[in-house]
Protein backbone atom coordinates (compact mmCIF):
# COMPACT_ATOMS: atom_id res chain seq x y z
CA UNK A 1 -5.86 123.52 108.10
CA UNK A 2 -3.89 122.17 111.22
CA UNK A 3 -5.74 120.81 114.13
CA UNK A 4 -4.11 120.83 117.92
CA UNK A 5 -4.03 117.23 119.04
CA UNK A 6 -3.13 118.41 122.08
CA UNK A 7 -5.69 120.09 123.67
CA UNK A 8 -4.99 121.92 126.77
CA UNK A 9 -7.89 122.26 128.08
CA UNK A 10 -11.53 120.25 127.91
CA UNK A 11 -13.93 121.57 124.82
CA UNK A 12 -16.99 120.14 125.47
CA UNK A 13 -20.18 120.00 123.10
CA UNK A 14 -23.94 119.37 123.88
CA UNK A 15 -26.10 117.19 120.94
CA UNK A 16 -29.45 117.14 122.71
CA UNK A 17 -31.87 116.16 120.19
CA UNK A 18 -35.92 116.61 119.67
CA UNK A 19 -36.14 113.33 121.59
CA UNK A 20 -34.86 114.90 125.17
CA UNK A 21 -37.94 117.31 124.46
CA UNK A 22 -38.62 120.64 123.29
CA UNK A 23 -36.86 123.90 123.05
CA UNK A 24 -37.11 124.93 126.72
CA UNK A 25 -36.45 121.75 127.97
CA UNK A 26 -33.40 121.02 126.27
CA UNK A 27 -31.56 124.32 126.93
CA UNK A 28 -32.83 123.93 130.34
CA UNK A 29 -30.44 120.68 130.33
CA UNK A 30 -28.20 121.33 128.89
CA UNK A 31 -27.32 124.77 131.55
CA UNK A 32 -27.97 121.69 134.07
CA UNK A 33 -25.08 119.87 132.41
CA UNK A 34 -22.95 122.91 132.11
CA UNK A 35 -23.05 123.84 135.94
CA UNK A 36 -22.50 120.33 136.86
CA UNK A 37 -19.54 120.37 134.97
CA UNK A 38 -18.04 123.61 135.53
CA UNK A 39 -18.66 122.51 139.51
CA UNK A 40 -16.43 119.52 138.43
CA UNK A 41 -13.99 120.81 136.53
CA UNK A 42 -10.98 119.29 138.09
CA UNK A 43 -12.55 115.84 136.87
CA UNK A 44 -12.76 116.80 133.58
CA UNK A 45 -9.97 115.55 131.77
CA UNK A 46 -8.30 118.09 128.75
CA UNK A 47 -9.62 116.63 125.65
CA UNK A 48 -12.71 116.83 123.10
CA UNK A 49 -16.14 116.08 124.70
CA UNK A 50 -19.65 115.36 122.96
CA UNK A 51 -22.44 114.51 125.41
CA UNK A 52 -25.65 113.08 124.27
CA UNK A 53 -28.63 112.57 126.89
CA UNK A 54 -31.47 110.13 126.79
CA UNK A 55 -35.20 111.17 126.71
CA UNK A 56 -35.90 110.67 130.49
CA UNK A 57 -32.51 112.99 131.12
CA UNK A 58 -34.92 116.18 131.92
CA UNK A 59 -36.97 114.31 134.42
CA UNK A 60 -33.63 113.84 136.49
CA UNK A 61 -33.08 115.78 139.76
CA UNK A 62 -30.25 118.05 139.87
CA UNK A 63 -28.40 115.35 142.42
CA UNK A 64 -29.07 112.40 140.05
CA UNK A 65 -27.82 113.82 137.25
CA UNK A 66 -25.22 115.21 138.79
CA UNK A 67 -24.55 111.67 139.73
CA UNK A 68 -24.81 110.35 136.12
CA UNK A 69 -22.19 113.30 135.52
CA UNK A 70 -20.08 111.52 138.27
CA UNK A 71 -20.17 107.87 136.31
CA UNK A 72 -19.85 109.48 132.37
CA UNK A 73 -16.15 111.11 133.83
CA UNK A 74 -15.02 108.61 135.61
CA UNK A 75 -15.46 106.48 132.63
CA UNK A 76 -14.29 108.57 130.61
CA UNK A 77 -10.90 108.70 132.80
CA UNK A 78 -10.47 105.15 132.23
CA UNK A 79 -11.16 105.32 128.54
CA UNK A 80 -8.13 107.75 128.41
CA UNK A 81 -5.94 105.51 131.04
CA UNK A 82 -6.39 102.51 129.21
CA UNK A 83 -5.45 104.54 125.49
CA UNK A 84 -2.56 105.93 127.21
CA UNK A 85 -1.43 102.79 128.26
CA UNK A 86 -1.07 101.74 124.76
């Protein structure tokens, strides 16, 4: 099997487990998640994503998770300008 290393685009996986909450509320997330980051897009970085969320993540307002959205990407950004640095 060959793997691309160089991705061209971002693939981005949810792992939202029994602790966000049930069912409902963690598809309901994680289509929160989703339109957040299809509304940022240009943000995002081509590369392999996995995004996790605390238990208190479905309490969030739309804007405050969108802002938590904000921080993750821009630290991811620097994760990737500091590697590429190297």
């Amino acid at each position: 099997m060959i793997i691309d290393q160089t991705p061209t685009q971002p693939a981005i996986a949810y792992a939202l487990g029994r602790q966000v909450g049930g069912a409902v509320q963690r598809n309901l997330l994680r289509r929160r998640l989703r339109e957040l980051l299809k509304a940022k897009a240009h943000k995002v970085l081509p590369g392999f994503y996995l995004i996790g969320a605390a238990s208190g993540a479905t309490k969030l307002s739309f804007v405050d998770l969108g802002n938590q959205v904000d921080s993750l990407l821009e630290r991811c950004a620097q994760k990737a300008s500091k590697q590429a640095t190297k």
